[in-house]
C-alpha atoms as a PDB file:
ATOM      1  CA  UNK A   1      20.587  -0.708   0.009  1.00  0.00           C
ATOM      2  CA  UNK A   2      17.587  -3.201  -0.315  1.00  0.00           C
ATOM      3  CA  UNK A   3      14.134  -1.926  -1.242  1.00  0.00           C
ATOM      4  CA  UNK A   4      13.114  -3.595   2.102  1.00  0.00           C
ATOM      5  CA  UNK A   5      15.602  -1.618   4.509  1.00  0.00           C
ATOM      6  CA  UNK A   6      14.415   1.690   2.316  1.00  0.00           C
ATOM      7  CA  UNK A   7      10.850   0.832   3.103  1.00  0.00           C
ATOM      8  CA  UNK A   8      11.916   0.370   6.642  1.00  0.00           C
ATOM      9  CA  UNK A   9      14.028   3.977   6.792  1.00  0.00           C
ATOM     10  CA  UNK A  10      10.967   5.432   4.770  1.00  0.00           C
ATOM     11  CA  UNK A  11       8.418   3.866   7.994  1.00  0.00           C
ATOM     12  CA  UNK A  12      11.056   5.108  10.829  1.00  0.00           C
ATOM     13  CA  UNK A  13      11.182   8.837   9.259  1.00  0.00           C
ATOM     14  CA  UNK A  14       8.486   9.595   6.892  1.00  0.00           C
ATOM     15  CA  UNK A  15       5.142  10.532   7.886  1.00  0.00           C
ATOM     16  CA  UNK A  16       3.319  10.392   4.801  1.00  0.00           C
ATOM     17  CA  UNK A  17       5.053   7.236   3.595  1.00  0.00           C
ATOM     18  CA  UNK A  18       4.061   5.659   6.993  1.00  0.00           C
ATOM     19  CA  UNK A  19       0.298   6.906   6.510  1.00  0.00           C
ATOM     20  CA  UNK A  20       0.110   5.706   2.839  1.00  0.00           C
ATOM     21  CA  UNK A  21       1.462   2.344   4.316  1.00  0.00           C
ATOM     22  CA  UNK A  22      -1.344   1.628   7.053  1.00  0.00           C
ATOM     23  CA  UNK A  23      -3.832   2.410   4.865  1.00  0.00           C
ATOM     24  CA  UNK A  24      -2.695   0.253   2.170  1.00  0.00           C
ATOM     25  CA  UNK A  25      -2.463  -2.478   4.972  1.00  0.00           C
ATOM     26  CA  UNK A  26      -6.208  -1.397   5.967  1.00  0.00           C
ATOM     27  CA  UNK A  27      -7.142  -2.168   2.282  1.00  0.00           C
ATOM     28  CA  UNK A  28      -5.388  -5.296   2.389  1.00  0.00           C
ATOM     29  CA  UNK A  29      -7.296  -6.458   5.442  1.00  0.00           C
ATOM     30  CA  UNK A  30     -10.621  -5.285   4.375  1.00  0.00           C
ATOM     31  CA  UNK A  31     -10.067  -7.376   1.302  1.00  0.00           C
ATOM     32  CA  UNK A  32      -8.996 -10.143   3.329  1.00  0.00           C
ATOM     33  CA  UNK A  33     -12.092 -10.253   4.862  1.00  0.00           C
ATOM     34  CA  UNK A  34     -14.147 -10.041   1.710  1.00  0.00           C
ATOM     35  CA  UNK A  35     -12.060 -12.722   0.451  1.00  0.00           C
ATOM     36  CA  UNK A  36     -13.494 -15.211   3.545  1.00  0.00           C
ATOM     37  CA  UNK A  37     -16.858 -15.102   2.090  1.00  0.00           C
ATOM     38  CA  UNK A  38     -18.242 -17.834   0.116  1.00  0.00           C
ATOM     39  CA  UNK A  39     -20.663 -15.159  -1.545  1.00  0.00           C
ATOM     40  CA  UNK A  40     -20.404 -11.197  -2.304  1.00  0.00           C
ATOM     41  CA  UNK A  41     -23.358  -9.122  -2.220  1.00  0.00           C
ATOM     42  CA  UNK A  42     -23.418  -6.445  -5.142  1.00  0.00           C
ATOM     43  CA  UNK A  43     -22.435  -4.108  -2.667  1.00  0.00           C
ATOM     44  CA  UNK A  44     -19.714  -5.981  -1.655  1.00  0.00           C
ATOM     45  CA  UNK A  45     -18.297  -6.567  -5.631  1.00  0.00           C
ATOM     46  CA  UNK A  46     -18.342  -2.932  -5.743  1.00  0.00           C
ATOM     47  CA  UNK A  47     -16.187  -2.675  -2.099  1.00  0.00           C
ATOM     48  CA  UNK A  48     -13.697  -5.111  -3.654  1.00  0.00           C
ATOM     49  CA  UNK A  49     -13.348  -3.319  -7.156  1.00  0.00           C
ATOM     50  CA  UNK A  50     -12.643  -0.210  -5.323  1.00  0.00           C
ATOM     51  CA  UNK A  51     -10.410  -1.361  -2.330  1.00  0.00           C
ATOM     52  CA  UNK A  52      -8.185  -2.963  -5.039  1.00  0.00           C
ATOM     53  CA  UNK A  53      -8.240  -0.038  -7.155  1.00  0.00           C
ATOM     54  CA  UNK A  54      -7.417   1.912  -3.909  1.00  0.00           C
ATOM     55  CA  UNK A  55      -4.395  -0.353  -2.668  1.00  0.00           C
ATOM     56  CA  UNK A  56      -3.132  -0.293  -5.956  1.00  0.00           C
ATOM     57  CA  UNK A  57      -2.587   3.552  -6.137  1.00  0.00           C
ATOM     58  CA  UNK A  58      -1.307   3.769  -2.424  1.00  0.00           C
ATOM     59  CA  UNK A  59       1.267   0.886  -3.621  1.00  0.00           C
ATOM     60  CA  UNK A  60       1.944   3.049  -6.843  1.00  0.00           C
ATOM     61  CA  UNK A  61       2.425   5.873  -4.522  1.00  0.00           C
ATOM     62  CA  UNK A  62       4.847   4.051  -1.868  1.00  0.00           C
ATOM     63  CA  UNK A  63       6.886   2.805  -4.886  1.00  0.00           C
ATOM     64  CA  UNK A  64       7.284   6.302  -6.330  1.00  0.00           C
ATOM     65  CA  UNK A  65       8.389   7.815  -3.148  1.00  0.00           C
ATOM     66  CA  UNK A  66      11.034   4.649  -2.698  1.00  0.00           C
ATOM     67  CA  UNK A  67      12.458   5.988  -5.755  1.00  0.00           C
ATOM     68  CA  UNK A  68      12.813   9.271  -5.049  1.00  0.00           C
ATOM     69  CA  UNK A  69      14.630   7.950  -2.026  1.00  0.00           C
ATOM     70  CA  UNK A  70      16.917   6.541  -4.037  1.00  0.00           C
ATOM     71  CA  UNK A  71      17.536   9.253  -6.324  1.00  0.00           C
ATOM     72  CA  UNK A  72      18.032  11.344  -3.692  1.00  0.00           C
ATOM     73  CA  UNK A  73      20.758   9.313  -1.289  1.00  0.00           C
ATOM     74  CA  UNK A  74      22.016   7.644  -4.885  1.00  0.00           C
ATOM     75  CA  UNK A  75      20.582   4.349  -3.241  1.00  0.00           C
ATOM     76  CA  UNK A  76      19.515   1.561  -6.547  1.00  0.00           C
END
């Protein structure tokens, strides 16, 4: 089974997973958005630096419960 039709079983049937994904999406936007700008406030450095730190853990987080998915139905 592909890690993208895991991800997709994970999003149909797992709550948390699903929650850890939108925000990691919302993280991805806001950054997005901070990436438009031609300049970044101090402020705004210090959004960035923690909005990546922040998507980084929720990835960390949705890649450690793929692989207990795949532990579990014997899935790799």
């Amino acid at each position: 089974m592909t890690e993208e039709k895991i991800i997709e079983l994970l999003l149909k049937d797992n709550e948390t997973f699903r929650k850890i994904h939108q925000e990691h999406q919302e993280c991805e936007q806001a950054l997005s958005s901070l990436r438009t700008k031609s300049y970044l406030t101090e402020e705004e450095r210090v959004q960035e630096k923690l909005l990546k730190k922040k998507k980084l853990r929720l990835k960390d987080e949705m890649y450690r419960m793929i692989l207990e998915f795949q532990q579990r139905t014997g899935h790799e």
